[in-house]
C-alpha atoms as a PDB file:
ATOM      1  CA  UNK A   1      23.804   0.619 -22.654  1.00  0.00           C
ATOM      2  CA  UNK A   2      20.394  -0.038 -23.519  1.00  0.00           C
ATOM      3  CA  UNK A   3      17.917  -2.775 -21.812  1.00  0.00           C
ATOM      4  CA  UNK A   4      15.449  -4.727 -23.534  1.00  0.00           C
ATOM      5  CA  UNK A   5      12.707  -6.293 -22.278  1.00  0.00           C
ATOM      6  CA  UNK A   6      10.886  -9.741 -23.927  1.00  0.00           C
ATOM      7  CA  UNK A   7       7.489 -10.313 -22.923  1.00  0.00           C
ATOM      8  CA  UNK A   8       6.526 -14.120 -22.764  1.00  0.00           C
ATOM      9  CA  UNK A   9       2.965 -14.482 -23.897  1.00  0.00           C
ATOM     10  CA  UNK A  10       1.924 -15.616 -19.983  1.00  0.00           C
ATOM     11  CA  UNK A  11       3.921 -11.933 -18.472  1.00  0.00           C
ATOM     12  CA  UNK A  12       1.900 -10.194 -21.135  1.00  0.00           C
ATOM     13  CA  UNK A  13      -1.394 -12.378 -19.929  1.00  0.00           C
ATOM     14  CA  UNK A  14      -0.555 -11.922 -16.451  1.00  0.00           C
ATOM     15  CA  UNK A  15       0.003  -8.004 -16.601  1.00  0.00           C
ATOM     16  CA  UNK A  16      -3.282  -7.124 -18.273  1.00  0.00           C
ATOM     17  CA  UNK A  17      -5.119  -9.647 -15.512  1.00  0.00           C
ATOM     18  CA  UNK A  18      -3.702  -6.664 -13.028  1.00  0.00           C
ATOM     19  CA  UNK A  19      -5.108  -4.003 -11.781  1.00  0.00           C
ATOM     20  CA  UNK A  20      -4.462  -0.767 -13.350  1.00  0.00           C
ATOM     21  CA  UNK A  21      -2.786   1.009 -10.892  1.00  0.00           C
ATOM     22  CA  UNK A  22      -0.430  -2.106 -10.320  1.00  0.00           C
ATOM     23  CA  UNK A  23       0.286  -2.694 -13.761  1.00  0.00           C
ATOM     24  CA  UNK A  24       1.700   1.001 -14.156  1.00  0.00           C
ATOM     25  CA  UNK A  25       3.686   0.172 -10.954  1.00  0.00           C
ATOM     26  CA  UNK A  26       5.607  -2.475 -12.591  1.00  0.00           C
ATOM     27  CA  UNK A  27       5.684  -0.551 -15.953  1.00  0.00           C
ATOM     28  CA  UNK A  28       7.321   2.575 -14.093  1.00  0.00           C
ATOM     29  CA  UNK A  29       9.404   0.507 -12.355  1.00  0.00           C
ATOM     30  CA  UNK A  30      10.800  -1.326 -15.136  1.00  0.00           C
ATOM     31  CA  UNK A  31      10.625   1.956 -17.387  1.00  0.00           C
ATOM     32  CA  UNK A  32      12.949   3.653 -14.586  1.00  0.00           C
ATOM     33  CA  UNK A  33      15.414   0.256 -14.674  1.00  0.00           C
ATOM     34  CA  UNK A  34      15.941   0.770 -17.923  1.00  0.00           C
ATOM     35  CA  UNK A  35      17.129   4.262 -17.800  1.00  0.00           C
ATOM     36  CA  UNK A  36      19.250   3.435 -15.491  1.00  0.00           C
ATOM     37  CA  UNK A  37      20.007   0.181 -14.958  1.00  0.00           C
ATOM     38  CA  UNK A  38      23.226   0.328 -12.888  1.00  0.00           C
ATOM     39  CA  UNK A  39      21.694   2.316 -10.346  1.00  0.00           C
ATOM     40  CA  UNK A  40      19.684  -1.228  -9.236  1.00  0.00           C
ATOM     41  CA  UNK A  41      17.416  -1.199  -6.759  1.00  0.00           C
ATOM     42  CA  UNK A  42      16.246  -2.217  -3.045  1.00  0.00           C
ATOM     43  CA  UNK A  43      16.837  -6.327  -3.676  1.00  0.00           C
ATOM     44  CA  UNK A  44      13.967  -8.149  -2.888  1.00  0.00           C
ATOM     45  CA  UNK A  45      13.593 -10.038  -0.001  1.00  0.00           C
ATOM     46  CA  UNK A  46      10.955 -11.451   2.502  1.00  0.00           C
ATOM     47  CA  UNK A  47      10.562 -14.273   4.378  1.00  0.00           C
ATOM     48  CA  UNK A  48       9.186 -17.441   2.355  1.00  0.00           C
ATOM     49  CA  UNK A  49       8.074 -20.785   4.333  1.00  0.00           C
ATOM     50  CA  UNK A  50       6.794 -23.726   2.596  1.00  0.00           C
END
């Protein structure tokens, strides 16, 4: 199965606004989802208020 990924103009805006070293985070990480995207992931999660 392959995975696609569609950049809104704002992700693409927002990405380059990054840092480099966290903008290759996300890349790697999405890179690595796509591979293998059954394999998932630690879910997100934290504690929101407000």
């Amino acid at each position: 199965m392959k995975v696609f990924f569609r950049w809104s103009p704002q992700a693409l805006s927002d990405i380059r606004n990054f840092d480099r070293q966290n903008a290759l985070r996300i890349l790697d990480a999405l890179t690595r989802y796509a591979r293998a995207p059954r394999l998932g992931g630690a879910g997100l999660h934290a504690h929101l208020t407000g």
